[in-house]
Each structure stands twice: as C-alpha cells, then as structure tokens.
N, C-alpha and C. Protein backbone atom coordinates (compact mmCIF):
# COMPACT_ATOMS: atom_id res chain seq x y z
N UNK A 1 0.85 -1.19 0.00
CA UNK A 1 0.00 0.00 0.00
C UNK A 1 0.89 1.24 0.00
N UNK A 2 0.16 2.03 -1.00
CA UNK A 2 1.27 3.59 -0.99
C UNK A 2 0.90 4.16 0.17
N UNK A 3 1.97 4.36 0.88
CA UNK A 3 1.84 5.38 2.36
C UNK A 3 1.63 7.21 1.88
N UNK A 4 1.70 7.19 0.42
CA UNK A 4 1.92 8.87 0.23
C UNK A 4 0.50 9.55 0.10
N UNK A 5 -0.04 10.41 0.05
CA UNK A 5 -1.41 10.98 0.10
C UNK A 5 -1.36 11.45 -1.12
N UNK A 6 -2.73 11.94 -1.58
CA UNK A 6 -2.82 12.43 -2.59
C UNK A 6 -2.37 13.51 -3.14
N UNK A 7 -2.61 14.23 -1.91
CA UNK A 7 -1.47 15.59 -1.85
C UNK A 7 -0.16 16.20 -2.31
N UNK A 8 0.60 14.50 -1.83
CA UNK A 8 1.97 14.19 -2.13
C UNK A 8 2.35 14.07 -3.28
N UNK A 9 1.36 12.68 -3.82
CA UNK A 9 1.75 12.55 -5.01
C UNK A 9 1.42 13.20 -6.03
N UNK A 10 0.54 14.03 -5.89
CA UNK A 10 0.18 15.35 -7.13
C UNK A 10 1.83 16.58 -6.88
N UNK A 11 2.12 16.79 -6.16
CA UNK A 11 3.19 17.77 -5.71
C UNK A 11 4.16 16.88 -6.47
N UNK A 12 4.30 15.91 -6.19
CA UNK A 12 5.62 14.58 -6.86
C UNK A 12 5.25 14.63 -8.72
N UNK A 13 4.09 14.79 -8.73
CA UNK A 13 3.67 14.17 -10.40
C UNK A 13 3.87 15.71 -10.85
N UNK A 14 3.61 17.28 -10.23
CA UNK A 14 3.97 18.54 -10.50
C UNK A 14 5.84 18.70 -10.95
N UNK A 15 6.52 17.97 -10.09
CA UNK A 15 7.54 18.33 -9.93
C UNK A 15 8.23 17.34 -11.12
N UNK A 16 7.72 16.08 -11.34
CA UNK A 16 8.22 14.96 -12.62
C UNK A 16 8.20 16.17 -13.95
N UNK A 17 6.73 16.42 -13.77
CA UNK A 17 6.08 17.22 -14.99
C UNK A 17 6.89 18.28 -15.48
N UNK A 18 7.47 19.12 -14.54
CA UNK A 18 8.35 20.07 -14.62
C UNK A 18 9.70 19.57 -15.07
N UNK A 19 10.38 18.46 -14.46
CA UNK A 19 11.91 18.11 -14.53
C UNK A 19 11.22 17.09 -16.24
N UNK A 20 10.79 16.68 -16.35
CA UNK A 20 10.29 16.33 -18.04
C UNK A 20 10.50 17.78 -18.95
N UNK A 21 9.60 18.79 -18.55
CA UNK A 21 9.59 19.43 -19.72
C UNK A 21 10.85 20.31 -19.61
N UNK A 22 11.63 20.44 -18.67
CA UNK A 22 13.11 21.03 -18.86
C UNK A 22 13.81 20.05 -19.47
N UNK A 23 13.95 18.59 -19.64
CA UNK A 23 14.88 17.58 -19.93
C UNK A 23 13.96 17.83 -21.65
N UNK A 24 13.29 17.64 -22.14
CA UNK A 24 12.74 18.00 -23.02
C UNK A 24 13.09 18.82 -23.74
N UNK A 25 13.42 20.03 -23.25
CA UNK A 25 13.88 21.52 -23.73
C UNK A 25 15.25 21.74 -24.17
N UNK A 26 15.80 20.49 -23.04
CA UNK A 26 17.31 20.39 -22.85
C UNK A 26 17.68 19.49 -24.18
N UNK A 27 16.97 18.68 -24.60
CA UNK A 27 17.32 17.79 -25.96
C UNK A 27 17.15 18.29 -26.82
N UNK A 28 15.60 19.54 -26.96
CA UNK A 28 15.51 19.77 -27.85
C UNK A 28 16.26 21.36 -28.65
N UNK A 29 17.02 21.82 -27.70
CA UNK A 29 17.67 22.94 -28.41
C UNK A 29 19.19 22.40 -28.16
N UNK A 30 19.66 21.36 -27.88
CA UNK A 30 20.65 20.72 -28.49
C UNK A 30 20.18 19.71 -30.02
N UNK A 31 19.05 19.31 -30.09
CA UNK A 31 19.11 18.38 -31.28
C UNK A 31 19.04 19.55 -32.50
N UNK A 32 18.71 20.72 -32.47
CA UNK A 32 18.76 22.40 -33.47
C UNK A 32 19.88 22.66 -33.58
N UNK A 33 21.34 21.89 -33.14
CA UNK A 33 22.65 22.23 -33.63
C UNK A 33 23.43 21.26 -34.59
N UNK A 34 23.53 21.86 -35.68
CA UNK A 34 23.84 20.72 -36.54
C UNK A 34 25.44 20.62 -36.86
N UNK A 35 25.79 19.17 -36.06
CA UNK A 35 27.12 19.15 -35.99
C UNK A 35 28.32 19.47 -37.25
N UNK A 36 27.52 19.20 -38.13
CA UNK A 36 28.80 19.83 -39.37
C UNK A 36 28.70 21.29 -39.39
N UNK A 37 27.79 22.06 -38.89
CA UNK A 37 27.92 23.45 -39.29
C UNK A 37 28.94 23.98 -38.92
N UNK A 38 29.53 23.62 -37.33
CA UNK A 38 30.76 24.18 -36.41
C UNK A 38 31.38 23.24 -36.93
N UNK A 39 31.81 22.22 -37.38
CA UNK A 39 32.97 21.79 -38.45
C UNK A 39 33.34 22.73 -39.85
N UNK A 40 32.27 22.79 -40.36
CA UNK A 40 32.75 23.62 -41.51
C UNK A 40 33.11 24.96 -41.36
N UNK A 41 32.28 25.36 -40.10
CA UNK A 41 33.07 26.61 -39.67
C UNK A 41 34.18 26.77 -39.96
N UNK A 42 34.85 25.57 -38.95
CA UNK A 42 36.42 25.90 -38.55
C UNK A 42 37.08 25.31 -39.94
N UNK A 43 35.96 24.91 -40.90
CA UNK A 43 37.18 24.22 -42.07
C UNK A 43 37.44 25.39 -42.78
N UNK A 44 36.37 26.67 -42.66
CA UNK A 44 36.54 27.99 -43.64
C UNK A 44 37.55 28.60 -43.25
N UNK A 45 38.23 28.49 -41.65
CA UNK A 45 39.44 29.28 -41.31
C UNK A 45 40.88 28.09 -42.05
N UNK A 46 41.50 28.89 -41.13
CA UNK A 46 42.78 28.19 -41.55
C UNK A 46 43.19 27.74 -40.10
N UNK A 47 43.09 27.12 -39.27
CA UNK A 47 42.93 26.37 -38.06
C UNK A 47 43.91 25.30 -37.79
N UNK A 48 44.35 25.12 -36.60
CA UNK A 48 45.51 24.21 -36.00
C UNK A 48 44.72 22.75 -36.40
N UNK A 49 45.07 21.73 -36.47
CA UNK A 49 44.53 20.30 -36.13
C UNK A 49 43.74 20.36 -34.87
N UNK A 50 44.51 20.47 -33.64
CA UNK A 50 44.14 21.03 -32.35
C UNK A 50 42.50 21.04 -32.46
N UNK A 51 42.07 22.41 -33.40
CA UNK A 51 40.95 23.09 -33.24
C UNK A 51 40.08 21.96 -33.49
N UNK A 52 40.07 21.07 -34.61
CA UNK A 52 39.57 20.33 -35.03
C UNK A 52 39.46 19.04 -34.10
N UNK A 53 40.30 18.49 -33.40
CA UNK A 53 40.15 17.57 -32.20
C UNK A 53 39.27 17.88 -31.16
N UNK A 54 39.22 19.51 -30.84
CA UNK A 54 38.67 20.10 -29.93
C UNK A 54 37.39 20.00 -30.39
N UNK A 55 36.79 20.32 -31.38
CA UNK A 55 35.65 20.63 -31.96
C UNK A 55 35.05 18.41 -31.83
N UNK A 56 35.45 17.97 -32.00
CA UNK A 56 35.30 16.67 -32.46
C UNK A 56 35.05 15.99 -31.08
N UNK A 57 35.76 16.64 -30.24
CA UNK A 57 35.37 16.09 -28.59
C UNK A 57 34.44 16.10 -28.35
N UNK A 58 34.04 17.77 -28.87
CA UNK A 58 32.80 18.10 -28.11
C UNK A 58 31.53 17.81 -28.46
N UNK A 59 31.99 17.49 -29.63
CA UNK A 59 30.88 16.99 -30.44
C UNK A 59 30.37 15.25 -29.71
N UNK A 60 31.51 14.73 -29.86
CA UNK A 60 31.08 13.84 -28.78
C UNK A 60 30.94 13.58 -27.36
N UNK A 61 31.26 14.42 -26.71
CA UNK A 61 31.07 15.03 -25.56
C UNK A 61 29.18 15.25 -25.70
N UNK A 62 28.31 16.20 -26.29
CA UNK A 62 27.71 16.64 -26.39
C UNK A 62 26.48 15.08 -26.42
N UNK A 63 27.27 14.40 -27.62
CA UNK A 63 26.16 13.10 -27.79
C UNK A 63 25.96 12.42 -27.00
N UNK A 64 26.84 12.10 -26.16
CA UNK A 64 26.76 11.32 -24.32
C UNK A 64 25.85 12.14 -23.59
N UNK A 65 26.31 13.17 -23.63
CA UNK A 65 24.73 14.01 -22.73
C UNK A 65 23.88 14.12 -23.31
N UNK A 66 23.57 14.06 -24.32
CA UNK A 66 22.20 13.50 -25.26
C UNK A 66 21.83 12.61 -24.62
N UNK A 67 22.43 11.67 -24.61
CA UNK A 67 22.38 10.03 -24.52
C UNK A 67 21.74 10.06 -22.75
N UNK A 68 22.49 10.82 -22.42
CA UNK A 68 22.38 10.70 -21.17
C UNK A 68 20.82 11.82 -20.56
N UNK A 69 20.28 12.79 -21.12
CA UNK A 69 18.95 13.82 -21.09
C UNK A 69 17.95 12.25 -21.89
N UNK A 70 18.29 11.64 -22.90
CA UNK A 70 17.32 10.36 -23.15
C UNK A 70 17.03 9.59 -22.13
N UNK A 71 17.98 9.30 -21.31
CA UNK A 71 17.90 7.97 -20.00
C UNK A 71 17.26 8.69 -18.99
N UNK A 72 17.50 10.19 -19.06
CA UNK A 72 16.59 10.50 -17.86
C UNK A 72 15.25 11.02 -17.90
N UNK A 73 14.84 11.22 -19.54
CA UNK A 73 13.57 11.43 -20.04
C UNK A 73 12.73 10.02 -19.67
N UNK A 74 13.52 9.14 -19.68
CA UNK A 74 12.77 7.31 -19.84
C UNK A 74 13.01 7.33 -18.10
N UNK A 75 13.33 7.65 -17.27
CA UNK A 75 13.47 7.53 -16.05
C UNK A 75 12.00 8.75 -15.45
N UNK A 76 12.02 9.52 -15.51
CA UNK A 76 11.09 10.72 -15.27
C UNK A 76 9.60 10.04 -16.10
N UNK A 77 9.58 9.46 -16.97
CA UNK A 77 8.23 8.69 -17.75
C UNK A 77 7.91 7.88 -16.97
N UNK A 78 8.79 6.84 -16.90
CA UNK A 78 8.66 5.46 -15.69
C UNK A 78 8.17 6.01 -14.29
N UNK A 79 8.12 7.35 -13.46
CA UNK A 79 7.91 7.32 -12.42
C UNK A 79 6.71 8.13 -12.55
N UNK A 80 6.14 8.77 -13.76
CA UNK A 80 5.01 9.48 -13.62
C UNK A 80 4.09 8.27 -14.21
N UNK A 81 4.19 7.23 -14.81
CA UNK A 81 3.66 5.81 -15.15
C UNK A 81 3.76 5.23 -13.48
N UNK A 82 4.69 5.46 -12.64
CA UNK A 82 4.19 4.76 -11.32
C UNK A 82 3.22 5.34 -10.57
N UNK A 83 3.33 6.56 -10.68
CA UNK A 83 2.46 7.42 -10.06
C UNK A 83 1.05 6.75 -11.08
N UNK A 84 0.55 6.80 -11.63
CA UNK A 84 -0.56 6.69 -12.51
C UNK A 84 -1.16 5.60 -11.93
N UNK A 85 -0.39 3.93 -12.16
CA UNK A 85 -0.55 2.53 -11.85
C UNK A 85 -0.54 2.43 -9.74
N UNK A 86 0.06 3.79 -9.24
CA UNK A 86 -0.43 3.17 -7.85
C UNK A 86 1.01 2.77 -6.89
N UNK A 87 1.92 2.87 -8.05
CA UNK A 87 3.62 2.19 -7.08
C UNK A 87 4.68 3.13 -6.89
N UNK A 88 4.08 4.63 -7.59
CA UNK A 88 5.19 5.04 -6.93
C UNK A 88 5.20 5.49 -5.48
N UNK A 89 6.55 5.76 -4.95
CA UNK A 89 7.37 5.40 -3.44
C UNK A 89 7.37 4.59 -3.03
N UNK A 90 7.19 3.02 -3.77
CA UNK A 90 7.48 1.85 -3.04
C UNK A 90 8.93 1.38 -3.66
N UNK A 91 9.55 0.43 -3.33
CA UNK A 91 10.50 0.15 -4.15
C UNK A 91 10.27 -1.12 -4.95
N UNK A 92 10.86 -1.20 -5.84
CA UNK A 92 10.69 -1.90 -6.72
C UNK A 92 11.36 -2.95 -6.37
N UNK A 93 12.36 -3.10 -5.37
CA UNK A 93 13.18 -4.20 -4.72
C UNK A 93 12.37 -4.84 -4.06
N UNK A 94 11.95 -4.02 -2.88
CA UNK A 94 11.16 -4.90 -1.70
C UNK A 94 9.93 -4.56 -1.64
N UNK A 95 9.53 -3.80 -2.46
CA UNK A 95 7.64 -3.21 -1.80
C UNK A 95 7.73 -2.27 -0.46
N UNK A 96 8.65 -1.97 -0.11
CA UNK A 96 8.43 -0.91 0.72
C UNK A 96 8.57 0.45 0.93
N UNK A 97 8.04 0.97 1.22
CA UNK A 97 7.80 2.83 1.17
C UNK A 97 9.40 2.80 1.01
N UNK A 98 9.30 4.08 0.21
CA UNK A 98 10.85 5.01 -0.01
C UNK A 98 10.70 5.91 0.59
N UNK A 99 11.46 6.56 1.81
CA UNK A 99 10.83 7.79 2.50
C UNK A 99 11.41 8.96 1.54
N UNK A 100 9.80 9.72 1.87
CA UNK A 100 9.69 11.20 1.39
C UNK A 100 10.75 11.59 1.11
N UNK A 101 11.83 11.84 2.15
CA UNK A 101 13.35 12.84 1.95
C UNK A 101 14.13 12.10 0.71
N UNK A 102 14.08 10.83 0.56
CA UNK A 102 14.55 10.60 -0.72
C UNK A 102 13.87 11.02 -2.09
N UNK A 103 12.32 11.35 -2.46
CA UNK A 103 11.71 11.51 -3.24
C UNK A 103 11.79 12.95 -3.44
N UNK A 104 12.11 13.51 -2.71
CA UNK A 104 12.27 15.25 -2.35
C UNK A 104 13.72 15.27 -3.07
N UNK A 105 14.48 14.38 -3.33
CA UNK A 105 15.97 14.55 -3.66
C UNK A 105 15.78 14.01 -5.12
N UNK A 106 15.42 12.65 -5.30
CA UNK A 106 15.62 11.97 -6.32
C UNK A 106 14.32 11.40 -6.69
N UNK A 107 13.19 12.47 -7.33
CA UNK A 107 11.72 11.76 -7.80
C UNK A 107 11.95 10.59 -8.62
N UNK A 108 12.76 10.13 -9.05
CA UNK A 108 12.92 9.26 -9.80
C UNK A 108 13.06 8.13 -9.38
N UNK A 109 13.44 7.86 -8.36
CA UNK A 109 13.70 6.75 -7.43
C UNK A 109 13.12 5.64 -7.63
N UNK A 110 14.15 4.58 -7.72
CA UNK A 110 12.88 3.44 -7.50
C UNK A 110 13.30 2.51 -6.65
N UNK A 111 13.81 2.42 -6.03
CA UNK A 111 14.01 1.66 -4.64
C UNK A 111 14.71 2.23 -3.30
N UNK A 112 14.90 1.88 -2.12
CA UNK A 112 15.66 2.33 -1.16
C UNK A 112 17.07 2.66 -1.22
N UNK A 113 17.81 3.32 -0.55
CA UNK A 113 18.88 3.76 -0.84
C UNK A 113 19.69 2.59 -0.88
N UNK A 114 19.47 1.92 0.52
CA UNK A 114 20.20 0.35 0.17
C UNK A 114 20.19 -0.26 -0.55
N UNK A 115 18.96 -0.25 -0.95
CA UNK A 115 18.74 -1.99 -2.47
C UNK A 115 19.63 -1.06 -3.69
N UNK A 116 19.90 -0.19 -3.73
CA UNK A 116 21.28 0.72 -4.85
C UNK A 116 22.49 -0.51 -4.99
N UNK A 117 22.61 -0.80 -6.22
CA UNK A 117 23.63 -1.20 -6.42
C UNK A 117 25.24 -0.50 -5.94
C-alpha cells in the first residue's frame, strides 16, 4: 500500500512534470545544432589540427549528454507511469515505502537507498 497521500503525489507528479519538460527543452535545443555546421566553420578558417580535435570532442562530448537527457527522459516517464498505476514510493526491490526525503531529492527513485547497487 502507498503510504503517500494524494497531496503528495500530485506535488511529486507537479515536480516529474516540470523536470520532463526542462529535460525536453534540454534535448531539444541541443538536437537544433547541426554538428557539421561548427565543423565547416572551422574548415573555412585556416585552423591548427588542435581546433579540429577540440571541436570533435565536443561533439562527442555533447552526444553522451544527449544520450544521457534520453535515459533521464525514460526515467522521469517510468515514475510518472508509477504514479498513474499506484507504485510510486514503493521500491521496486522490496515493496516498501521510499521515504519522502529521498523523493524530495531523487523523484525518480525506484528503490531504497540500500537496495542501490
């Protein structure tokens, strides 16, 4: 049984809703930069190699945090889908309440701090 009130979990499903549509925002005015443009930039100068390694990092640099705003878009879905079905603040390890102060930190949560790998 969810120990959280309704109260709670509308404040919890407010706050998913919010950290969604910033992670949202966050993919989507990075996916509006199109990686050859700042390549060809630097191909119009006359530029060290350097520049070009640098540019190439970041470029992949950039796609990991892509990668990484995706995993937490699918993490933030999964807990407003728990909220919906009835399980979120339980854990998914043992069935038992996740206390509040963790959900206040990490809405995403899905088990006790212990059952953490």
């Amino acid at each position: 049984m969810n120990q959280l009130s309704n109260e709670k979990l509308a404040y919890f499903k407010e706050k998913l809703l919010q950290m969604k549509n910033e992670t949202e925002q966050e993919i989507h005015s990075n996916s509006n930069q199109s990686p050859n443009e700042s390549i060809q930039e630097l191909a119009d100068y006359d530029n060290h190699p350097a520049d070009m390694g640098t540019e190439q990092f970041e470029q992949q640099r950039d796609a990991g945090l892509d990668l990484m705003r995706q995993d937490r878009l699918k993490e933030i879905e999964d807990a407003l889908d728990r909220i919906e079905n009835g399980s979120y603040g339980l854990s998914e390890k043992s069935g038992k309440p996740i206390p509040e102060e963790r959900l206040e930190v990490m809405p995403i949560a899905r088990n006790l701090v212990e059952e953490e790998n």
